[in-house]
N, C-alpha and C. Protein backbone atom coordinates (compact mmCIF):
# COMPACT_ATOMS: atom_id res chain seq x y z
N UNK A 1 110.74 119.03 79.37
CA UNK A 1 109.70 118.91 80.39
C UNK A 1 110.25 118.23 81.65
N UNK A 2 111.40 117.36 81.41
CA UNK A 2 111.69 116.06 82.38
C UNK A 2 112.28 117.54 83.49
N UNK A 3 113.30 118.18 82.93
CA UNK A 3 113.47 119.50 83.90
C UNK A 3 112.84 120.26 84.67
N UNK A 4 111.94 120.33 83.58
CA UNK A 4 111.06 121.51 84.58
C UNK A 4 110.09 120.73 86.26
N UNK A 5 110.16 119.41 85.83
CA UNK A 5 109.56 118.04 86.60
C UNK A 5 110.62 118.52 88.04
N UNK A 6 111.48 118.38 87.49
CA UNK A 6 112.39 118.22 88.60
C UNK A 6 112.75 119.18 89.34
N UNK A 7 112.72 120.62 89.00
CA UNK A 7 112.64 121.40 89.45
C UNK A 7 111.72 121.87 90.48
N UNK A 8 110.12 121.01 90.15
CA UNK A 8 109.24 121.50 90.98
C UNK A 8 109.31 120.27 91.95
N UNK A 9 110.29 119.25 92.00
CA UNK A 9 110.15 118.35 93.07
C UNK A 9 111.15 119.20 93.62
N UNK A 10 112.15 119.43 93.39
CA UNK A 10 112.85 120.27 94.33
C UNK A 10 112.36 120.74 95.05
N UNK A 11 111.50 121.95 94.42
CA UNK A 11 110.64 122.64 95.22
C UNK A 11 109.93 122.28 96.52
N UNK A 12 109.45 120.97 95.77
CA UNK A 12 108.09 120.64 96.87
C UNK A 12 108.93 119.73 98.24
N UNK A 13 109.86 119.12 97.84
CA UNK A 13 110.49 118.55 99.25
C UNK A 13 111.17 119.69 99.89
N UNK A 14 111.66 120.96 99.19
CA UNK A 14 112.35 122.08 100.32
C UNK A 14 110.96 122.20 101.31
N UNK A 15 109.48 122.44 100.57
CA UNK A 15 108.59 122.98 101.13
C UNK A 15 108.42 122.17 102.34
N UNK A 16 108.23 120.40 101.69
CA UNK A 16 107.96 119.81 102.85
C UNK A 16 108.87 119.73 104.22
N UNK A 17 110.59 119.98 103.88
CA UNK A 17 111.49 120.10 105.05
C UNK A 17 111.23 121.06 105.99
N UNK A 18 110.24 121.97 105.32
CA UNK A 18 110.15 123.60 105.97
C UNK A 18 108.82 122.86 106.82
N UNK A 19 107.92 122.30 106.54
CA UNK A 19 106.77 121.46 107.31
C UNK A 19 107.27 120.78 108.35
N UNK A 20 108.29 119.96 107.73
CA UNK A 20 108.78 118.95 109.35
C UNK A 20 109.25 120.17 109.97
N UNK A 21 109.76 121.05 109.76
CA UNK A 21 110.49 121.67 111.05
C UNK A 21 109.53 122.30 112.00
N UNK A 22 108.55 122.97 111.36
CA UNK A 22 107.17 123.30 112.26
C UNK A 22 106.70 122.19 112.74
N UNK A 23 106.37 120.85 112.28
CA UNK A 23 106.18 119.90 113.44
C UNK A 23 107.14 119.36 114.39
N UNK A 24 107.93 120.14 114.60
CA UNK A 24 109.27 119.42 115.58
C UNK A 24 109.83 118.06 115.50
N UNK A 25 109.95 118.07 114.27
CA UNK A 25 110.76 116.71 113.73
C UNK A 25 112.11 117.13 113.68
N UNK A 26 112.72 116.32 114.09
CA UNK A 26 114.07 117.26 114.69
C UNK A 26 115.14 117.19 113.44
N UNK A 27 114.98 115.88 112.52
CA UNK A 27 116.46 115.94 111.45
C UNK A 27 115.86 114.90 110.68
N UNK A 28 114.79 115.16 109.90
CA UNK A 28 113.88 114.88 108.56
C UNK A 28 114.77 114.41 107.77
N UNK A 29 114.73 113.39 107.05
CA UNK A 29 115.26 113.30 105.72
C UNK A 29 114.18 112.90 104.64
N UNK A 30 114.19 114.11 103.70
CA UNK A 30 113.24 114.00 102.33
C UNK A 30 113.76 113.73 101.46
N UNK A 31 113.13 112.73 100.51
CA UNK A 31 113.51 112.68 98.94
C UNK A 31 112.53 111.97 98.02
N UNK A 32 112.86 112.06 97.10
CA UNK A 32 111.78 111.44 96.05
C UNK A 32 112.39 110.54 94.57
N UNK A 33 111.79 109.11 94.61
CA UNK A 33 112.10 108.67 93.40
C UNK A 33 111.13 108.44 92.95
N UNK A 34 111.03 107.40 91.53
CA UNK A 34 110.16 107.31 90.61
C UNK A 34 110.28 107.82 88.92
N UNK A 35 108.93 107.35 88.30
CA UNK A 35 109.17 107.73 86.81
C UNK A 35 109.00 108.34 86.72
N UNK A 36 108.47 109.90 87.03
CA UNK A 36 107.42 110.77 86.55
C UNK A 36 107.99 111.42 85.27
N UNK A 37 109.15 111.42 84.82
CA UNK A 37 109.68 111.42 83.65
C UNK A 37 108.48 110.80 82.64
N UNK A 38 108.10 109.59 82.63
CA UNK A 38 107.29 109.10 82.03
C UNK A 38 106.16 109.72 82.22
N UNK A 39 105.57 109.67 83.00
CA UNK A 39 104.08 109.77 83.54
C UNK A 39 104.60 110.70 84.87
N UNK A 40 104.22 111.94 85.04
CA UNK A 40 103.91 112.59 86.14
C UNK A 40 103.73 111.88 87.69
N UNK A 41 102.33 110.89 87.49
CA UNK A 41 102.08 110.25 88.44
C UNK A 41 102.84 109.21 89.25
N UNK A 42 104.03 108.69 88.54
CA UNK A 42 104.50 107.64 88.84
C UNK A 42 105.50 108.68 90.29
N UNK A 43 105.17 108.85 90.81
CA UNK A 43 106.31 109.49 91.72
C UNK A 43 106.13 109.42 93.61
N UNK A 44 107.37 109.02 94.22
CA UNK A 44 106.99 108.84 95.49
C UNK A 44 107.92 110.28 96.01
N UNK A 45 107.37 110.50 96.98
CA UNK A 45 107.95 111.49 97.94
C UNK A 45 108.29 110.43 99.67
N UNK A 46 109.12 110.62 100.18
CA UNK A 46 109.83 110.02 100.74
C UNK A 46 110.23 110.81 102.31
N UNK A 47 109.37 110.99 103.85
CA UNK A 47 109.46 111.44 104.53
C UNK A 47 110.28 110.35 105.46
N UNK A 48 111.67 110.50 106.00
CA UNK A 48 112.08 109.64 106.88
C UNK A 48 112.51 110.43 108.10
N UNK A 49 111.87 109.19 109.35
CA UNK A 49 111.78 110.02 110.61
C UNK A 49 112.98 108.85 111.60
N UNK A 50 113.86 109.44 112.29
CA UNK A 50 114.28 108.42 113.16
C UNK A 50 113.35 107.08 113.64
N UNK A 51 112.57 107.90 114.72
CA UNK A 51 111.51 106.65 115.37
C UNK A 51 110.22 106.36 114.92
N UNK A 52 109.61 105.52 115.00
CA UNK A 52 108.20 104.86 115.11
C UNK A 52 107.11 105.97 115.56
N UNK A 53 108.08 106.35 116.93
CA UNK A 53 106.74 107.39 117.75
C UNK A 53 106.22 108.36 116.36
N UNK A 54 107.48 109.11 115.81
CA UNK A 54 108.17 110.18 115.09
C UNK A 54 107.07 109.96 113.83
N UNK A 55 107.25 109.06 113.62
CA UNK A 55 106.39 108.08 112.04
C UNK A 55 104.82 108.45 112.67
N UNK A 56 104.45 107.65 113.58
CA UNK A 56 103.32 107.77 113.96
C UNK A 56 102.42 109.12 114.00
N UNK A 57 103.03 110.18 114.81
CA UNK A 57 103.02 111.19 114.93
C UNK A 57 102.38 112.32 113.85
N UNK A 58 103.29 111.90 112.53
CA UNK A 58 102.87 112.28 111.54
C UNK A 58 102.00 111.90 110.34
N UNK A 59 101.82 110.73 111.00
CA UNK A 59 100.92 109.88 110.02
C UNK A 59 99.51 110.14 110.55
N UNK A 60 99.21 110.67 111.98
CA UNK A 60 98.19 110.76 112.42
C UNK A 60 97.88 111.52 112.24
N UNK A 61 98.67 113.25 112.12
CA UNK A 61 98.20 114.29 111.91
C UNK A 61 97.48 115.00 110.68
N UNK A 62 96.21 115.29 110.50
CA UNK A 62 95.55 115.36 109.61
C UNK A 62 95.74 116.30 108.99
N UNK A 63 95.96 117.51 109.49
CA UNK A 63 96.64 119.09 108.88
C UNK A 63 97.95 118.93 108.39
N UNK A 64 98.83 118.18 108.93
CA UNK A 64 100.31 118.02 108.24
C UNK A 64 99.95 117.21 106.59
N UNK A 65 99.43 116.02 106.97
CA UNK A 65 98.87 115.36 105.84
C UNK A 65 98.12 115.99 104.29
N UNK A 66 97.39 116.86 105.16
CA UNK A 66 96.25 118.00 103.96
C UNK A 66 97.57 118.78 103.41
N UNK A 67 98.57 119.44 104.20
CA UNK A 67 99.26 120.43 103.75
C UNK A 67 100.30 119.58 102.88
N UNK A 68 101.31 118.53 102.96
CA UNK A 68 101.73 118.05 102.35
C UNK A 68 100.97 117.66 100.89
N UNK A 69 99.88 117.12 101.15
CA UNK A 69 98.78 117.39 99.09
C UNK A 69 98.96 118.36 98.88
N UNK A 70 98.50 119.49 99.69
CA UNK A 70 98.30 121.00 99.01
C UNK A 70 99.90 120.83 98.18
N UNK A 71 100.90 120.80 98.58
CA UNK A 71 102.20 121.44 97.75
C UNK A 71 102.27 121.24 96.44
N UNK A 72 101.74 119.82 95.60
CA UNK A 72 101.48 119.55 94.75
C UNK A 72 100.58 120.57 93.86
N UNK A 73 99.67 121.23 94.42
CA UNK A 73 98.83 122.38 93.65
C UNK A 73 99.55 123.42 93.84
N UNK A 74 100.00 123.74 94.91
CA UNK A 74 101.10 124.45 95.13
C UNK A 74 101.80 125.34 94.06
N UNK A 75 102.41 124.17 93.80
CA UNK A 75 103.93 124.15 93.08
C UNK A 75 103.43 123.73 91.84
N UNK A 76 102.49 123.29 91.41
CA UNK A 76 101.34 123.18 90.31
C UNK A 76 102.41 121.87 89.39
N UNK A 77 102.03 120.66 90.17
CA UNK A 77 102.34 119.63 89.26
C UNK A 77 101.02 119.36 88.96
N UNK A 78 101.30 118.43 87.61
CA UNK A 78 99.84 118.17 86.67
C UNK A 78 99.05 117.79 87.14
N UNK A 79 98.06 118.62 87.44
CA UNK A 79 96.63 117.98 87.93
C UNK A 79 96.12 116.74 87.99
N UNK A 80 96.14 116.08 87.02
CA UNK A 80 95.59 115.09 86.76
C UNK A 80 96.33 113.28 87.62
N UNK A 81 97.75 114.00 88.04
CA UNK A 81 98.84 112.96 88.19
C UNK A 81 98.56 113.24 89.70
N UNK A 82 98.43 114.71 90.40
CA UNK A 82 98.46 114.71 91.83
C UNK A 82 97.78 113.49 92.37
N UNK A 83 96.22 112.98 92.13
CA UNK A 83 96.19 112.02 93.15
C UNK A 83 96.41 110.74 92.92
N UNK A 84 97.52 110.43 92.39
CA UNK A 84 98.25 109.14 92.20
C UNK A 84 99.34 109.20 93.45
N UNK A 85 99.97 110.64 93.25
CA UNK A 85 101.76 110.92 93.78
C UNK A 85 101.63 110.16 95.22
N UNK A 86 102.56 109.73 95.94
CA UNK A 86 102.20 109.42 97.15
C UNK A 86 103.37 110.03 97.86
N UNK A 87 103.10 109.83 99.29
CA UNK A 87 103.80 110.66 100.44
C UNK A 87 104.19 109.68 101.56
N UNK A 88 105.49 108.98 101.48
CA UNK A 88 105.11 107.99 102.22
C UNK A 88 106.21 109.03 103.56
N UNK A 89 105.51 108.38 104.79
CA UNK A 89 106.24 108.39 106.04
C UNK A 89 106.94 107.30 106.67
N UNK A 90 108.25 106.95 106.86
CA UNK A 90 108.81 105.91 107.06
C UNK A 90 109.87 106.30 108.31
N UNK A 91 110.62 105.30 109.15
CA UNK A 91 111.29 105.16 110.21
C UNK A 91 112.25 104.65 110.17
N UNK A 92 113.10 105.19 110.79
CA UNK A 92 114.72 104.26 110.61
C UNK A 92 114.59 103.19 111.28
N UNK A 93 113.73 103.30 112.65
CA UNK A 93 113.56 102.20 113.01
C UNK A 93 112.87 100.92 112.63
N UNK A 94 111.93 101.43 111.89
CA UNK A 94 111.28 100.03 110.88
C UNK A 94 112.14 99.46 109.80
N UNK A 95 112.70 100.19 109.19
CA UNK A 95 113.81 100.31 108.02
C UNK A 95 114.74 99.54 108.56
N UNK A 96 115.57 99.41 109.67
CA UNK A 96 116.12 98.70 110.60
C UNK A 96 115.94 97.04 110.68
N UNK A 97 114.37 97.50 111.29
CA UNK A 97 113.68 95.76 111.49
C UNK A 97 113.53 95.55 110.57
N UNK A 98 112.81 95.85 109.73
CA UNK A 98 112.45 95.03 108.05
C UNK A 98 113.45 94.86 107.13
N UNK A 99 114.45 95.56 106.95
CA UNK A 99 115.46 95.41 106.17
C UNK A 99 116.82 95.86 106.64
N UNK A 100 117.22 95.44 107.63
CA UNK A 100 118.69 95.40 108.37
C UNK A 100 119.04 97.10 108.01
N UNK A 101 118.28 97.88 108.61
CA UNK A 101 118.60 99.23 107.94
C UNK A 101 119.09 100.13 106.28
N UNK A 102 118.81 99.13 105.89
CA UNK A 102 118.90 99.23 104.30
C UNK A 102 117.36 100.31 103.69
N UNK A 103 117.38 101.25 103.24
CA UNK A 103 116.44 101.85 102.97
C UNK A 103 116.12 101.62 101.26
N UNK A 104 117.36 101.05 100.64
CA UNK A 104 117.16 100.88 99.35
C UNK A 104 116.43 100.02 98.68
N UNK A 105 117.01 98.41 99.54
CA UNK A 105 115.99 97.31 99.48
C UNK A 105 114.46 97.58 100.36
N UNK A 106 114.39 98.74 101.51
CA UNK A 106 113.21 98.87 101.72
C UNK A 106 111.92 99.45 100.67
N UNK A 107 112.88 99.87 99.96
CA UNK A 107 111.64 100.22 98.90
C UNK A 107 111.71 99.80 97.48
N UNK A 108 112.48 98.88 97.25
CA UNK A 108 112.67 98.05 96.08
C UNK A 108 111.53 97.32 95.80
């Protein structure tokens, strides 16, 4: 099962790279950690944008936001776990200030 898990995260961050590029995010970096090995739900998805503006931008937009959930039905991870998963949007530049550019301890 832990495979087939992983396969559909694959999936769903190609989908979401294919999203930033329609919002003119110029050089996205996606990824995702977590347990979902254990539990489905335990899982973060991981949008990093150079700037603040960049962060903002997408955090405001309500259709980017809706479409990023949709992938989860999508790509049909377990129902029941989708509204746990989260989607975070983050900045190199905050990542920077808060943790000397360290993204690892930023989410430790």
């Amino acid at each position: 099962m832990t495979i087939f898990l992983k396969w559909k995260i694959w999936r769903i961050e190609a989908a979401l790279r294919r999203l930033l590029k329609k919002a003119d995010i110029i050089s996205p970096h996606v990824w995702s950690f977590g347990a979902y090995y254990i539990d489905p739900k335990y899982l973060v998805f991981v949008v990093g944008v150079q700037t603040d503006i960049e962060k903002e931008k997408l955090q405001l937009d309500l259709d980017f936001n809706n479409k990023i959930r949709e992938l989860l039905k999508k790509f049909n991870w377990p129902e029941e776990a989708r509204k746990h998963v989260v989607f975070d949007i983050e900045s190199q530049e905050n990542v920077n200030r808060e943790n000397d550019g360290n993204w690892w301890y930023h989410y430790k």
